[in-house]
C-alpha atoms as a PDB file:
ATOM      1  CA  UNK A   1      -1.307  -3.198  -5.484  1.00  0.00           C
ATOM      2  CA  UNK A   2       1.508  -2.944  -3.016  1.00  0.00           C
ATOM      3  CA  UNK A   3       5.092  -5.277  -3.032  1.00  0.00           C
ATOM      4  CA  UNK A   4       7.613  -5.171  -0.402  1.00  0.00           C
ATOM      5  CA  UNK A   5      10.882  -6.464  -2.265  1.00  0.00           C
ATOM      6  CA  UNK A   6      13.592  -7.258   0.525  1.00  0.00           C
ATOM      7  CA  UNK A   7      12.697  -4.571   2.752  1.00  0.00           C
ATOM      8  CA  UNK A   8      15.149  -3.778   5.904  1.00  0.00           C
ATOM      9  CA  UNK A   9      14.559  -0.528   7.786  1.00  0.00           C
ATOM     10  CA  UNK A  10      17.091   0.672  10.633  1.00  0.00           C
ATOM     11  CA  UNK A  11      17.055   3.032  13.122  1.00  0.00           C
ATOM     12  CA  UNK A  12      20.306   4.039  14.196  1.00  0.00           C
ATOM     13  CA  UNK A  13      22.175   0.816  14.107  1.00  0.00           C
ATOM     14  CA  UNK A  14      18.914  -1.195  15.428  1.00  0.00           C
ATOM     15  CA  UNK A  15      16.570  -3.042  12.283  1.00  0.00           C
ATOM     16  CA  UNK A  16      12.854  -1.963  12.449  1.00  0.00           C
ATOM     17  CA  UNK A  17      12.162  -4.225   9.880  1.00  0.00           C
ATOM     18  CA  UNK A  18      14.158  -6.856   8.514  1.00  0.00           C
ATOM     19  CA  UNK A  19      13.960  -8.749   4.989  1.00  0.00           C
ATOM     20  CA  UNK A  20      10.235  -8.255   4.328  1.00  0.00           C
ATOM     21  CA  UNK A  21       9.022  -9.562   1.257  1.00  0.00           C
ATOM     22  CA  UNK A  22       5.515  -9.898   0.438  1.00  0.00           C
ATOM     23  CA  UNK A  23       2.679  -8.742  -1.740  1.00  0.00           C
ATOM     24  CA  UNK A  24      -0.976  -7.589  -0.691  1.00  0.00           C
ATOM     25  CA  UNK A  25      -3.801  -7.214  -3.148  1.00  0.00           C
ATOM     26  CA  UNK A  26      -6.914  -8.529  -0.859  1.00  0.00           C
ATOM     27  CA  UNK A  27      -9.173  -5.706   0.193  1.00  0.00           C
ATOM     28  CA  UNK A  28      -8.769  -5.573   3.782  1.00  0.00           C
ATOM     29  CA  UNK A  29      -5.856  -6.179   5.349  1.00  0.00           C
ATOM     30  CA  UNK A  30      -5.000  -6.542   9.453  1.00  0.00           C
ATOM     31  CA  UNK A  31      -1.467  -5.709  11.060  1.00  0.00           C
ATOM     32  CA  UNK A  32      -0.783  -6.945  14.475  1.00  0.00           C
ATOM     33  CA  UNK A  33       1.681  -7.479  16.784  1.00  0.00           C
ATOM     34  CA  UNK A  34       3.471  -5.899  19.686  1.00  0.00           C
ATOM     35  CA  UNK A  35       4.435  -2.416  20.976  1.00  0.00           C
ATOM     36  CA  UNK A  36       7.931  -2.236  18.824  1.00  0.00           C
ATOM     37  CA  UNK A  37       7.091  -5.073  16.478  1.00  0.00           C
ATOM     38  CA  UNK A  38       7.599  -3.112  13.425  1.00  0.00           C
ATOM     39  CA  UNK A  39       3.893  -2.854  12.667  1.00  0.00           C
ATOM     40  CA  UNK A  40       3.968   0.824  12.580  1.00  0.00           C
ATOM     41  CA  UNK A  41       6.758   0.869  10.349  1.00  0.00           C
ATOM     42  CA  UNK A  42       4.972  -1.367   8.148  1.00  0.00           C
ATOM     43  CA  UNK A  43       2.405   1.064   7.517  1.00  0.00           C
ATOM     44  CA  UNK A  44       4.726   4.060   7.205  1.00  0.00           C
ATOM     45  CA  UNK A  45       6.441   2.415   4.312  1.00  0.00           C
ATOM     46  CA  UNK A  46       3.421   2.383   2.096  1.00  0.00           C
ATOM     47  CA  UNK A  47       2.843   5.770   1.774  1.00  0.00           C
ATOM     48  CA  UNK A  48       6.846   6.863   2.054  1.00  0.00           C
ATOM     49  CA  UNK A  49       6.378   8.320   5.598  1.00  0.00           C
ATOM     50  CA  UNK A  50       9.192   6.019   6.016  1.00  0.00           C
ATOM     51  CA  UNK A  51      11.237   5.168   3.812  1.00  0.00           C
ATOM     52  CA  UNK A  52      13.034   1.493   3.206  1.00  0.00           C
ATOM     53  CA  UNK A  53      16.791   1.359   4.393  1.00  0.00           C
ATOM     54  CA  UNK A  54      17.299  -1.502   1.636  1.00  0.00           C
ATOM     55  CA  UNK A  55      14.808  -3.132  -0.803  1.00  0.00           C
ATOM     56  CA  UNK A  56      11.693  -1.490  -2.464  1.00  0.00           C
ATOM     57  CA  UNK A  57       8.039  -0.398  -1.658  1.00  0.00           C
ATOM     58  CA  UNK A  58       6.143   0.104  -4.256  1.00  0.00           C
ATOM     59  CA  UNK A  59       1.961   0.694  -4.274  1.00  0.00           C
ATOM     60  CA  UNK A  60       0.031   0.529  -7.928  1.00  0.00           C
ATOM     61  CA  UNK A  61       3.908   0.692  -9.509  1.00  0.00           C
ATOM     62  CA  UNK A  62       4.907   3.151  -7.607  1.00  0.00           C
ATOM     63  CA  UNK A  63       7.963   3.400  -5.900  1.00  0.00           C
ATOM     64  CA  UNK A  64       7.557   5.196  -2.411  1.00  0.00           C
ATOM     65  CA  UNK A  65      11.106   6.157  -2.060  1.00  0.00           C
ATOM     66  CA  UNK A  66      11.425   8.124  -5.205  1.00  0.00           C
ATOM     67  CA  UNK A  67       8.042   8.795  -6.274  1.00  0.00           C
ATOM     68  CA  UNK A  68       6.122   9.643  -2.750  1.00  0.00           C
ATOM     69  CA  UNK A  69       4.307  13.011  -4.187  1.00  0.00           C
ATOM     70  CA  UNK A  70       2.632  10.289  -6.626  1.00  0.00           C
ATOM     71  CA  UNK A  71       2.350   7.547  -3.690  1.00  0.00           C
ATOM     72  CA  UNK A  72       0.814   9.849  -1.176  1.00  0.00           C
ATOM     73  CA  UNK A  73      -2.240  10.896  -3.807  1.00  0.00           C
ATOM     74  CA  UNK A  74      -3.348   7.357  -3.741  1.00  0.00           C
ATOM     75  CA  UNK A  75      -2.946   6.458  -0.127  1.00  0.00           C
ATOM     76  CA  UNK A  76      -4.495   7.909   2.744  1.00  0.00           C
ATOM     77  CA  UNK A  77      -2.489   7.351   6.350  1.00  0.00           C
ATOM     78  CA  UNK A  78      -4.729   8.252   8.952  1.00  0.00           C
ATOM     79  CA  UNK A  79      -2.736   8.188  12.316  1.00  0.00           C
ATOM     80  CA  UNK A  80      -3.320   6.865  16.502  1.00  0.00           C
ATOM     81  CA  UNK A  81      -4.287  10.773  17.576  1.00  0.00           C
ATOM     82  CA  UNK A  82      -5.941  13.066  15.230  1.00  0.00           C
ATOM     83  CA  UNK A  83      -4.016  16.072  16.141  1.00  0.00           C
ATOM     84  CA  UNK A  84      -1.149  14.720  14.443  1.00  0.00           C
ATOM     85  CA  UNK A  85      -2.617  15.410  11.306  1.00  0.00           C
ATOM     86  CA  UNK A  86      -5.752  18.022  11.817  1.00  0.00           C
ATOM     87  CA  UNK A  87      -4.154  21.518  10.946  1.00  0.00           C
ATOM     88  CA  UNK A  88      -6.787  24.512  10.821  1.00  0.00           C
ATOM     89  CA  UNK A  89      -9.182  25.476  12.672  1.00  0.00           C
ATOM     90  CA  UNK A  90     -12.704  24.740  11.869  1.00  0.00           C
ATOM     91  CA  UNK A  91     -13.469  21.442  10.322  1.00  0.00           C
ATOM     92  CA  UNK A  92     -14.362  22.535   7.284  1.00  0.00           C
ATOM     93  CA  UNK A  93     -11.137  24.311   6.161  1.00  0.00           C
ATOM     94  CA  UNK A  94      -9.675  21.355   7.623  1.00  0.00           C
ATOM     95  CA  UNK A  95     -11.146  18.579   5.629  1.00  0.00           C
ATOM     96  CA  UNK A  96     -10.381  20.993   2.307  1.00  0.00           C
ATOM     97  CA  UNK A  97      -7.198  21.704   3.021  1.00  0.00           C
ATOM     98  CA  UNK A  98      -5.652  18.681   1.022  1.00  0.00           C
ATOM     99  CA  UNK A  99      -7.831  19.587  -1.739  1.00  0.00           C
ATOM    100  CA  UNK A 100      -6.918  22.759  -2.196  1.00  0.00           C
ATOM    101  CA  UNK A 101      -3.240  21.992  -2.648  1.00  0.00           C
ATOM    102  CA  UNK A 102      -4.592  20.147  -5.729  1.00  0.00           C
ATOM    103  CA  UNK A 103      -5.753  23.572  -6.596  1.00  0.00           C
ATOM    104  CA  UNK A 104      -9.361  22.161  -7.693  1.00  0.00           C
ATOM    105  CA  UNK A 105     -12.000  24.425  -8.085  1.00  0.00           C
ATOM    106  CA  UNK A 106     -14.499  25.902  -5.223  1.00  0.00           C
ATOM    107  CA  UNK A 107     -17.312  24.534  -6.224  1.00  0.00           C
ATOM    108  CA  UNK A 108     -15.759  20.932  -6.472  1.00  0.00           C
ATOM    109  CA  UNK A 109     -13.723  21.512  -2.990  1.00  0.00           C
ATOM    110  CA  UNK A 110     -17.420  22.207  -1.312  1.00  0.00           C
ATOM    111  CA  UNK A 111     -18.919  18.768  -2.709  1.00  0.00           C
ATOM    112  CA  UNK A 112     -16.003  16.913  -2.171  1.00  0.00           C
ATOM    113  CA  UNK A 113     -15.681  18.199   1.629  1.00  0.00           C
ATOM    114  CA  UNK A 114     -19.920  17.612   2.068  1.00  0.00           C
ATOM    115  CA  UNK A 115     -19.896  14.408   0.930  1.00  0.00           C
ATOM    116  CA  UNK A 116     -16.942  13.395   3.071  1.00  0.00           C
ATOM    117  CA  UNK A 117     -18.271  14.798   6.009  1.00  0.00           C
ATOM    118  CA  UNK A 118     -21.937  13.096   5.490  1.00  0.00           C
ATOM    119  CA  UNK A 119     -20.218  10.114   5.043  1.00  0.00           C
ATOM    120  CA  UNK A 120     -18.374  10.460   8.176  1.00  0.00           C
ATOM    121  CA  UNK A 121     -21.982  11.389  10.104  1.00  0.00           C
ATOM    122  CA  UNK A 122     -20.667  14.870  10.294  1.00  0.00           C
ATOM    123  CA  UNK A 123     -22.677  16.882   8.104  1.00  0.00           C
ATOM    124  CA  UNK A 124     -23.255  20.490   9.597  1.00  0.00           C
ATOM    125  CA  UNK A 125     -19.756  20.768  11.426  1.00  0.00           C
ATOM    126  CA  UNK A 126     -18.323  22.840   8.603  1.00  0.00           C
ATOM    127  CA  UNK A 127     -18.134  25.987  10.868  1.00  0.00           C
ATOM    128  CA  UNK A 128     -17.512  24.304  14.179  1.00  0.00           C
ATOM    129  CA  UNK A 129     -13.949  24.736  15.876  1.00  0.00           C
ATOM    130  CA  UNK A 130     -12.063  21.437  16.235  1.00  0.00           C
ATOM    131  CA  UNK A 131     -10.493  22.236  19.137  1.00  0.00           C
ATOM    132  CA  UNK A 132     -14.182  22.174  21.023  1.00  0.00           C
ATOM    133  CA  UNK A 133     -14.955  18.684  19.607  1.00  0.00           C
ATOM    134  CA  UNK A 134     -14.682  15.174  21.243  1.00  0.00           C
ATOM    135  CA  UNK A 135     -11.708  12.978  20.771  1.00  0.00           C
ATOM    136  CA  UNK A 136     -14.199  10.510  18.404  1.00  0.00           C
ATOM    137  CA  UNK A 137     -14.936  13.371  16.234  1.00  0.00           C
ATOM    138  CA  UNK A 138     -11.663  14.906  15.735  1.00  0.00           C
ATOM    139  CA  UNK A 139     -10.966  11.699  14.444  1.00  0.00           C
ATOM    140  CA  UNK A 140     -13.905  11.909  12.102  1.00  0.00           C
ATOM    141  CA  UNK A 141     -12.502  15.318  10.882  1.00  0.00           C
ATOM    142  CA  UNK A 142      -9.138  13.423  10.380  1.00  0.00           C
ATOM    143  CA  UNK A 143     -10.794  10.505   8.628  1.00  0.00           C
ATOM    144  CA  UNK A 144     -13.528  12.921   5.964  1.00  0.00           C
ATOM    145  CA  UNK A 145      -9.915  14.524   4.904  1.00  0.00           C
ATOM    146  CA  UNK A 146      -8.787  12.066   3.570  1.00  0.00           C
ATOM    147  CA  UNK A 147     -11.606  10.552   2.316  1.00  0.00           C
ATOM    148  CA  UNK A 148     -12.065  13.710   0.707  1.00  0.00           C
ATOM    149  CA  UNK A 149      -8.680  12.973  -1.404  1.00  0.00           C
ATOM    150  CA  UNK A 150     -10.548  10.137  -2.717  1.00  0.00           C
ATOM    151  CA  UNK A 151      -7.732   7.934  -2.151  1.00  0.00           C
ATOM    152  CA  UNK A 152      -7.173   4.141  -3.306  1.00  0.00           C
ATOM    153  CA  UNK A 153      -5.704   2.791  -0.246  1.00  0.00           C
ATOM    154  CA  UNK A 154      -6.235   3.531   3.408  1.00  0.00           C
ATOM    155  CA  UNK A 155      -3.933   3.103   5.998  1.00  0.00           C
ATOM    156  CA  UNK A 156      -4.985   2.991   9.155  1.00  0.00           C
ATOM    157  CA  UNK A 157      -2.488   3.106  12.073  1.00  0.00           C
ATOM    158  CA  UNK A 158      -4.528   1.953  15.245  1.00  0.00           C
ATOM    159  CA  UNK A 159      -7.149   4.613  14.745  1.00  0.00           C
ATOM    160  CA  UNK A 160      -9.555   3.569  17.348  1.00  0.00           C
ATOM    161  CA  UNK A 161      -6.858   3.528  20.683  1.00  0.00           C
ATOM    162  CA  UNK A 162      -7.784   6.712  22.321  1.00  0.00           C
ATOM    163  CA  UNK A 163     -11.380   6.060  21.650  1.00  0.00           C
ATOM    164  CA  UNK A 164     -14.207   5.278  23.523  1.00  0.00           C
ATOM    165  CA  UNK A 165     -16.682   2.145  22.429  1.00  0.00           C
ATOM    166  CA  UNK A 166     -18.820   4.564  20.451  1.00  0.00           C
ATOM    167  CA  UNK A 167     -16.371   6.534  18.595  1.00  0.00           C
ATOM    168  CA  UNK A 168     -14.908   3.368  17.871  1.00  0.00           C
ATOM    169  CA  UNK A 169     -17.890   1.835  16.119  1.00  0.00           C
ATOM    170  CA  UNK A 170     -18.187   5.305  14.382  1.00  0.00           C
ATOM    171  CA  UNK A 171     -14.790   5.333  12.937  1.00  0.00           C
ATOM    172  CA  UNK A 172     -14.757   1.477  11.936  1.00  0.00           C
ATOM    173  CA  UNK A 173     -18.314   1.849  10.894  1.00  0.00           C
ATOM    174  CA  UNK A 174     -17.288   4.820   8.174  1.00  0.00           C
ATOM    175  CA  UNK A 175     -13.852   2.814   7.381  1.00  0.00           C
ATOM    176  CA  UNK A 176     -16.182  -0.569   6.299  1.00  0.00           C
ATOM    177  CA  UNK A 177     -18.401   1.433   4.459  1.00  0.00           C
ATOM    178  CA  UNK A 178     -15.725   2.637   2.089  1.00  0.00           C
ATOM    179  CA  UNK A 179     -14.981   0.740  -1.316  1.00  0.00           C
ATOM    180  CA  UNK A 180     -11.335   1.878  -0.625  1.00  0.00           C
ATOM    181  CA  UNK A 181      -8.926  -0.866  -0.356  1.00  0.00           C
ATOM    182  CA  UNK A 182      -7.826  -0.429   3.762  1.00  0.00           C
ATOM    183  CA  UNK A 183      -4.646  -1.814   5.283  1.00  0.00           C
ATOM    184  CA  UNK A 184      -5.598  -1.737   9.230  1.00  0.00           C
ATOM    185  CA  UNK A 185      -2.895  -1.476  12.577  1.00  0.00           C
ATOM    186  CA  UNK A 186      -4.520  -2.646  15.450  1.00  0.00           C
ATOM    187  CA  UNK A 187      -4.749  -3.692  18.910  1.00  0.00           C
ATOM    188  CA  UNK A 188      -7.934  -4.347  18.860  1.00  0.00           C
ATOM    189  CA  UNK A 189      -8.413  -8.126  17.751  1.00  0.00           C
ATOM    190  CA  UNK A 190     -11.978  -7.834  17.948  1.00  0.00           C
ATOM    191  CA  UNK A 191     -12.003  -5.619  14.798  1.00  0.00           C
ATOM    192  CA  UNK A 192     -10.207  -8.607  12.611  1.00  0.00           C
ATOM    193  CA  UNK A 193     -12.342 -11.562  12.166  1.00  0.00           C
ATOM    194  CA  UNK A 194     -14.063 -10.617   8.989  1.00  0.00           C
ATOM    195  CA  UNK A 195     -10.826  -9.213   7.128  1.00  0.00           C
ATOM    196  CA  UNK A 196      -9.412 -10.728   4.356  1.00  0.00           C
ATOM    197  CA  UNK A 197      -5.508 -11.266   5.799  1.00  0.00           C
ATOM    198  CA  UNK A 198      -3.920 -10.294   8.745  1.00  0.00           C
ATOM    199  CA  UNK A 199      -0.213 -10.070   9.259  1.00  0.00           C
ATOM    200  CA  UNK A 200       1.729 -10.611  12.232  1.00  0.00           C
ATOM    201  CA  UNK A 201       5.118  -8.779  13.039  1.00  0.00           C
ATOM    202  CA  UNK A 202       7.298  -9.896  15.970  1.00  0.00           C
ATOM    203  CA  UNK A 203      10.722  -8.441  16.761  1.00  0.00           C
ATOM    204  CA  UNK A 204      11.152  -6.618  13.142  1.00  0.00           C
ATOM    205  CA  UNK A 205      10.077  -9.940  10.981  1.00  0.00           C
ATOM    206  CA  UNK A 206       6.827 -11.229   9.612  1.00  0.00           C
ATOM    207  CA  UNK A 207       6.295 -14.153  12.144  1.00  0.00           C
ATOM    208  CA  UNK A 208       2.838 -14.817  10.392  1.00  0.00           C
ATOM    209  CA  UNK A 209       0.142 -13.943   7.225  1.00  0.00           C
ATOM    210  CA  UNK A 210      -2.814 -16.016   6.664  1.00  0.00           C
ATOM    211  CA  UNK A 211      -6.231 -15.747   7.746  1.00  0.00           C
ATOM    212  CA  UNK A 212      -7.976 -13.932  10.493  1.00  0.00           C
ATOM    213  CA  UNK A 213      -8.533 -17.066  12.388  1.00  0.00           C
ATOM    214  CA  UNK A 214      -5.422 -18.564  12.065  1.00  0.00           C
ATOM    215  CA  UNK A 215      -3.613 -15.392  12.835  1.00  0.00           C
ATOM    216  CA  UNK A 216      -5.163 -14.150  15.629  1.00  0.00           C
ATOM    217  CA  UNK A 217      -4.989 -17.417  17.049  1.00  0.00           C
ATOM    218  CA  UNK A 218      -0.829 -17.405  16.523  1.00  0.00           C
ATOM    219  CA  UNK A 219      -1.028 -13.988  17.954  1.00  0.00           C
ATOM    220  CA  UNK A 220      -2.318 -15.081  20.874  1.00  0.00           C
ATOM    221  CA  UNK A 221      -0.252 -17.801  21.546  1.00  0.00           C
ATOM    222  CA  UNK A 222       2.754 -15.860  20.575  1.00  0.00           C
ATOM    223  CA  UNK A 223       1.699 -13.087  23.907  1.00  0.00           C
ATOM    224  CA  UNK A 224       0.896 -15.701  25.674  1.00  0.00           C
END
């Protein structure tokens, strides 16, 4: 589902990322690592928020760097803080709002947005103002539009950070309950152990991929 072929990204004159190559097709994937490790940048690339300074990205044979419209349909990049992403409002115009740029019909928008938001434990907030909601549920709100999209592929870019232990178990509750392939930044190693792989970025490079165990156990030497 997704290939890295020689990836480098720079900023400026300084690599991001250097030489990545690897392919991912397990179901759930970690990504750890340091603050300026490249992780983040990792996860940017797959749905062309960032796009490679040499090599290709490409998710279900798509290229990100020349077909990110296409890329951006099947992948779903929910960020750290939910205002980054949450645009109108009340929640319910704010889960639709990606689905009505696909200009689908009312009566499909509606189910679509109910069934994300009972999914997300927030039926009934369709008329309630985002701005008067806790940080836990604005991430919710985030999380039902784009679940809405029905994308294949979630991205997850240390979701749970400004959360408390409850909103935390909310939001990673919801994620495991989804049949959606999910590629997940983190911080939080406690979140890992029953993932399929888990990747380990140091410095710009992929120091490490192999098992939760094994990784988390490298990781922790590594910051040691």
């Amino acid at each position: 589902m997704i290939v890295l072929d020689r990836v480098s990204v720079l900023r400026g004159e300084r690599p991001a990322l250097s030489d990545l190559s690897l392919s991912l097709d397990e179901p759930r994937v970690g990504v750890i690592g340091a603050n300026g490790s490249g992780k983040s940048t990792f996860a940017r690339l797959l749905n062309g928020l960032v796009r490679p300074s040499s090599g290709t990205v490409t998710v279900a044979g798509l290229d990100t760097a020349t077909q990110g419209k296409d890329v951006r349909r099947k992948v779903g990049f929910l960020f750290q803080n939910p205002d980054n992403q949450i645009v109108y409002p009340t929640v319910g115009e704010d889960v639709a709002f990606g689905l009505k740029r696909e200009r689908l019909g009312k009566g499909e928008i509606g189910a679509r947005v109910g069934a994300a938001l009972e999914r997300c434990g927030l039926r009934g907030f369709e008329e309630r103002l985002v701005h008067e909601l806790s940080g836990g549920e604005r991430q919710l709100v985030a999380l039902a539009g784009i679940l809405a999209m029905r994308p294949e592929l979630l991205v997850l870019d240390e979701p749970t950070t400004l959360l408390d232990l409850r909103n935390r178990r909310r939001v990673m509750d919801t994620v495991e309950a989804t049949a959606r392939r999910v590629v997940l930044v983190t911080h939080d190693l406690e979140l890992l152990p029953a993932f399929d792989r888990v990747l380990v970025f140091e410095a710009g490079r992929l120091a490490f991929d192999g098992k939760p165990a094994e990784a988390l156990a490298f990781y922790r030497a590594l910051v040691s």
